[in-house]
C-alpha atoms as a PDB file:
ATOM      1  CA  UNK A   1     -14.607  -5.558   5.544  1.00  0.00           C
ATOM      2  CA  UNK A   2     -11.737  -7.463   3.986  1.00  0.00           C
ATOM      3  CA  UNK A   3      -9.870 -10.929   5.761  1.00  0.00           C
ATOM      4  CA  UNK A   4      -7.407  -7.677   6.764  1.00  0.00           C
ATOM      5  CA  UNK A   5     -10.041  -5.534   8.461  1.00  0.00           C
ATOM      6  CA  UNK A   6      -9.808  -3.185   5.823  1.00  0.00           C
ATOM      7  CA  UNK A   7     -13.067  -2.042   4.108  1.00  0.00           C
ATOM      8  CA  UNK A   8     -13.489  -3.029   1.039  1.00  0.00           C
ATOM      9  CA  UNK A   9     -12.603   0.234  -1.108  1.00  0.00           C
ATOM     10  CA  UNK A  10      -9.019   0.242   0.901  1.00  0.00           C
ATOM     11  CA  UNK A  11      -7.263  -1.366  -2.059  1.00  0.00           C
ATOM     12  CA  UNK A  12      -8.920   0.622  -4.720  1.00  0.00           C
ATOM     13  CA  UNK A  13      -8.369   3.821  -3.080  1.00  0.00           C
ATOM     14  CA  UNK A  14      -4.583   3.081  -2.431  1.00  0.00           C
ATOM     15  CA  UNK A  15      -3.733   1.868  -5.976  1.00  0.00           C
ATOM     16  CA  UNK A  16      -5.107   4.630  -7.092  1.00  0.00           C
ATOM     17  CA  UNK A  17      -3.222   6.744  -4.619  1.00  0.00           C
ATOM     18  CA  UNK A  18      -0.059   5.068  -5.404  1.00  0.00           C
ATOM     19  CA  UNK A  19       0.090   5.540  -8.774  1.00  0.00           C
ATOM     20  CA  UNK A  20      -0.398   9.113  -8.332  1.00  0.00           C
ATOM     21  CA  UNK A  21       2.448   9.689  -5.918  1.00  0.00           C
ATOM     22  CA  UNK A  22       5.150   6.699  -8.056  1.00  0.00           C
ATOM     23  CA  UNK A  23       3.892   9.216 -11.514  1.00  0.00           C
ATOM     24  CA  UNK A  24       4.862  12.555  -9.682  1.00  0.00           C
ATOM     25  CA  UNK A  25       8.069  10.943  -7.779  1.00  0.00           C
ATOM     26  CA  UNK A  26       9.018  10.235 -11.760  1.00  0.00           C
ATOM     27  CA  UNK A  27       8.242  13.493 -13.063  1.00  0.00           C
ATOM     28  CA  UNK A  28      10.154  15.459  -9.840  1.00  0.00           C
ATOM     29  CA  UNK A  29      12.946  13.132 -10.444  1.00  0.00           C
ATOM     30  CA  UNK A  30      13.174  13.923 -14.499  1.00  0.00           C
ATOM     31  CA  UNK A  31      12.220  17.531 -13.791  1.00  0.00           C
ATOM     32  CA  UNK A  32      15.312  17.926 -11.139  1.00  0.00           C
ATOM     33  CA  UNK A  33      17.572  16.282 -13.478  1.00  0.00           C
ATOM     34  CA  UNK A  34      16.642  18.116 -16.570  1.00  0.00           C
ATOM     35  CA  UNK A  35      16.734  21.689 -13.904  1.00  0.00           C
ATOM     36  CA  UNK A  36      20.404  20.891 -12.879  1.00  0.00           C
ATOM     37  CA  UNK A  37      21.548  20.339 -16.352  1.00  0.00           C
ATOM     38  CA  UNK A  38      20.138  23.572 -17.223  1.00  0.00           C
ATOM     39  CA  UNK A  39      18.155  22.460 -19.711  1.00  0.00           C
ATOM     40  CA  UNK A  40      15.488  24.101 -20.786  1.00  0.00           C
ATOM     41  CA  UNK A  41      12.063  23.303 -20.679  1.00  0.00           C
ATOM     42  CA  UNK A  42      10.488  21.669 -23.992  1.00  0.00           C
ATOM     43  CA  UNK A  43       7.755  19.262 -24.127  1.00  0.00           C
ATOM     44  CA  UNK A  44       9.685  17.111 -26.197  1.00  0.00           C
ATOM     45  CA  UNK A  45      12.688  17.304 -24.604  1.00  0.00           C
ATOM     46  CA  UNK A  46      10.886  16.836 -21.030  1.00  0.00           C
ATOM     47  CA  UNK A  47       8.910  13.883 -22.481  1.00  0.00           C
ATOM     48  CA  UNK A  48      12.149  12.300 -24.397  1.00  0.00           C
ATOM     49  CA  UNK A  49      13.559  11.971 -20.775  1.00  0.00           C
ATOM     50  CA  UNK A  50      10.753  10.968 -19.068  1.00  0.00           C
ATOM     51  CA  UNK A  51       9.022   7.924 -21.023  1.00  0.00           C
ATOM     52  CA  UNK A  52      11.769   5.387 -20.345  1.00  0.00           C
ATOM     53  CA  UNK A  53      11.349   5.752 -16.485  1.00  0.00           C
ATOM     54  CA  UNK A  54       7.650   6.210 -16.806  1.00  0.00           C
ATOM     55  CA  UNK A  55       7.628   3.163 -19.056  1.00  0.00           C
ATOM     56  CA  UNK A  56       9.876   1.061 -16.190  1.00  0.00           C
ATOM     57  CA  UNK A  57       8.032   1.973 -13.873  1.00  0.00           C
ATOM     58  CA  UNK A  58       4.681   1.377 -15.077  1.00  0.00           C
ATOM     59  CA  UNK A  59       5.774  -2.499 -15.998  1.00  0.00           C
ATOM     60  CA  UNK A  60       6.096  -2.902 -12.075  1.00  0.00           C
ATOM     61  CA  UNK A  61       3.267  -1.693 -11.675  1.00  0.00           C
ATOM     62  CA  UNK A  62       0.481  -2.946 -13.489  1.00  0.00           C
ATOM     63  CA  UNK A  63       2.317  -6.363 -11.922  1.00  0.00           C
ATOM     64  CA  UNK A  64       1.719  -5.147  -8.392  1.00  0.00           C
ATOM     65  CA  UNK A  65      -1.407  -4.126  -9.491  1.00  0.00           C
ATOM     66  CA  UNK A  66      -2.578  -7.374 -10.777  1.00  0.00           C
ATOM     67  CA  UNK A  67      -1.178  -9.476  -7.805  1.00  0.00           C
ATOM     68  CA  UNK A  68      -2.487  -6.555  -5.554  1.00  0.00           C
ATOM     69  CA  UNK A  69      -6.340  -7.475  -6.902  1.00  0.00           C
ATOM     70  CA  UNK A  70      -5.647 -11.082  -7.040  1.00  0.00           C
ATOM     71  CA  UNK A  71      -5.631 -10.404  -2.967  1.00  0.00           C
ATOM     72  CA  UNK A  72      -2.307 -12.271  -3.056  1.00  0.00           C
ATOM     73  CA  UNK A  73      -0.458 -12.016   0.408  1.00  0.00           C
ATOM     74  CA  UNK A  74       1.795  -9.196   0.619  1.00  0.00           C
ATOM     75  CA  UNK A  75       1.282  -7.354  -2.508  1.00  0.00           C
ATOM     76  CA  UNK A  76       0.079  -3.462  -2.467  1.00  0.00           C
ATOM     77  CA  UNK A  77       0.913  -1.061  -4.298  1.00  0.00           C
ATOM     78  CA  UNK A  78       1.651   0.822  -1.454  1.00  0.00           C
ATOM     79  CA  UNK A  79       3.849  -1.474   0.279  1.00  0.00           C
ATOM     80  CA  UNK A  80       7.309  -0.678   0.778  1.00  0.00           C
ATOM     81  CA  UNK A  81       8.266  -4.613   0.125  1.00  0.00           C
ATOM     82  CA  UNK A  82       7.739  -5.941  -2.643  1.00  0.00           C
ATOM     83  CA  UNK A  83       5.778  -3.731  -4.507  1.00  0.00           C
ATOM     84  CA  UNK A  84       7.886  -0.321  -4.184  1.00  0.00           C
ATOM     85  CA  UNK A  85      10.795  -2.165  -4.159  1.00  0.00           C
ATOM     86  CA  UNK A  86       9.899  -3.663  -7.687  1.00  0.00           C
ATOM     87  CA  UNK A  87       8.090  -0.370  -8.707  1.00  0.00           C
ATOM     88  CA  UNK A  88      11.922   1.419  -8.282  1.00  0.00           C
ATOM     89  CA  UNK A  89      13.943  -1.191  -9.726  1.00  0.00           C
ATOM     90  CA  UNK A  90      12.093  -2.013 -12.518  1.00  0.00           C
ATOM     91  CA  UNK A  91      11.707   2.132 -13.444  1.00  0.00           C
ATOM     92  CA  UNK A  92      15.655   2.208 -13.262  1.00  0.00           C
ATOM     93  CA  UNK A  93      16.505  -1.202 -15.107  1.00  0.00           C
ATOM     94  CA  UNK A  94      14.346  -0.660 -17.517  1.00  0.00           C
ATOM     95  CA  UNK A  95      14.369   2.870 -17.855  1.00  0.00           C
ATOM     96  CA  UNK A  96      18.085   2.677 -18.357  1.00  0.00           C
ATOM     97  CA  UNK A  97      17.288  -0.427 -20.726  1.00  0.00           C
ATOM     98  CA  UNK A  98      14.816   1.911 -22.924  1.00  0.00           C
ATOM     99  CA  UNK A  99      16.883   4.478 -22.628  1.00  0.00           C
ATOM    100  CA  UNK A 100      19.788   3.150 -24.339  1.00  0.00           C
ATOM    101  CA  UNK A 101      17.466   1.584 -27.047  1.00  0.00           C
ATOM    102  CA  UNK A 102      16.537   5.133 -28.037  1.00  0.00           C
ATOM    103  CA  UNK A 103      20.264   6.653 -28.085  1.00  0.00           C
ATOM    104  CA  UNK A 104      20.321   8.202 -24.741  1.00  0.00           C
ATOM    105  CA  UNK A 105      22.804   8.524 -22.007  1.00  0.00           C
ATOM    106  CA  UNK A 106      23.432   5.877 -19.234  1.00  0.00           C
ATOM    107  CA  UNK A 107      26.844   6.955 -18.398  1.00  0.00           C
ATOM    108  CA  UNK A 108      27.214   5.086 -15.018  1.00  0.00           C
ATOM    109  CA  UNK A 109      27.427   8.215 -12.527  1.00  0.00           C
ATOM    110  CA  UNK A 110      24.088   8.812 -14.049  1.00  0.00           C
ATOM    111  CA  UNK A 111      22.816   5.445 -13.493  1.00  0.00           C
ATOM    112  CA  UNK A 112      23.954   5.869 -10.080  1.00  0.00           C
ATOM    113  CA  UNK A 113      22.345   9.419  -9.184  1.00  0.00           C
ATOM    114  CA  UNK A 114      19.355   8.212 -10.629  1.00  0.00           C
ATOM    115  CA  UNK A 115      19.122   4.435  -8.930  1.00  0.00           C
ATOM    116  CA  UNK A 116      19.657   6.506  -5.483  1.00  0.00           C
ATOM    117  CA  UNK A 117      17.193   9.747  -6.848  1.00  0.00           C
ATOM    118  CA  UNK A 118      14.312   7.583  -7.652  1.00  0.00           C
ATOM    119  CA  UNK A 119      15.123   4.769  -4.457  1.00  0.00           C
ATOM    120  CA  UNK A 120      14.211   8.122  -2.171  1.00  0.00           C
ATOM    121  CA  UNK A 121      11.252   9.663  -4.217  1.00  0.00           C
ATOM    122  CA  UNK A 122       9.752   6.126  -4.823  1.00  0.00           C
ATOM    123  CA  UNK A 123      10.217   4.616  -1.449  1.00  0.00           C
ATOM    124  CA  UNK A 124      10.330   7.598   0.828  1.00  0.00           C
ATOM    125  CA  UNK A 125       6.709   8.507   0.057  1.00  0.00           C
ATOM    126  CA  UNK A 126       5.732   4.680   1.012  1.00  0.00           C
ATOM    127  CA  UNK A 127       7.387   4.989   4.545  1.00  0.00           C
ATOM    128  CA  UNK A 128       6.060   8.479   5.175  1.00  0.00           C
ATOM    129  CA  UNK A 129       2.623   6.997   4.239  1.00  0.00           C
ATOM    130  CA  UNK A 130       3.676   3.550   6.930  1.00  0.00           C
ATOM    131  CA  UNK A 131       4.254   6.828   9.804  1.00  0.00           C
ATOM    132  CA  UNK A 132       1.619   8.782   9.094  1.00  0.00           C
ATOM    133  CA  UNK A 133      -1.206   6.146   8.543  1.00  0.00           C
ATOM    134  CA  UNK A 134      -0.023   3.526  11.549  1.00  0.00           C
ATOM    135  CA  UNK A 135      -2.073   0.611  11.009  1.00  0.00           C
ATOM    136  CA  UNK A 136      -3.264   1.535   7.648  1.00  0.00           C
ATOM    137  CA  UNK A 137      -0.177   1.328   5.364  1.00  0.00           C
ATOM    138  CA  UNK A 138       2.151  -1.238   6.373  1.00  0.00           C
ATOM    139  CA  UNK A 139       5.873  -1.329   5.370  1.00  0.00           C
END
């Protein structure tokens, strides 16, 4: 058991978790976005939109992943605050930032569909996990 309670496998097994449901809220969020501007599906094309959100997000990430092993106070990947709160700012800042590096759009109603898009897929899944997990997940 960890100082928490927690067994000891409870941050491994939630980082790992975590990154698996922050990579599929990106790719939903691209795929949607690439489906309601009717275009079609390419690799290329698919991956040309996705790596600047995948690459902000994962910078947050690996941070909260670090401080989440450190055992510093507060930090899981999981967690609503910081760490998902940094995990979907970071994937729009510097998703937008990579973005317009490459020649891409950031027109700001995009910027804005997208900050609110990924804010739901990115946190959302973090309080459903707080509901259904009482005790195990906190906010």
């Amino acid at each position: 058991m960890t100082a928490a309670g927690a067994p000891a496998s409870f941050p491994t097994r939630w980082i790992a978790l975590s990154v698996l449901f922050d990579v599929i809220a990106v790719i939903v969020f691209v795929t949607i976005g690439r489906i309601n501007h009717e275009e079609g599906f390419s690799f290329g094309g698919f991956w040309g939109t996705l790596w600047p959100f995948l690459a902000g997000w994962a910078v947050a990430a690996l941070v909260s992943i670090a401080l989440t092993a450190s055992g510093r106070v507060g930090w899981s990947l999981q967690r609503l605050f910081p760490a998902g709160i940094l995990c979907w700012v970071s994937t729009i800042a510097i998703g937008m930032l990579l973005r317009w590096a490459d020649g891409q759009g950031i027109a700001a109603s995009f910027v804005i569909v997208a900050t609110l898009a990924t804010g739901v897929l990115l946190l959302g899944w973090r309080l459903l996990a707080a509901q259904v997990g009482r005790g195990q997940v906190s906010r």
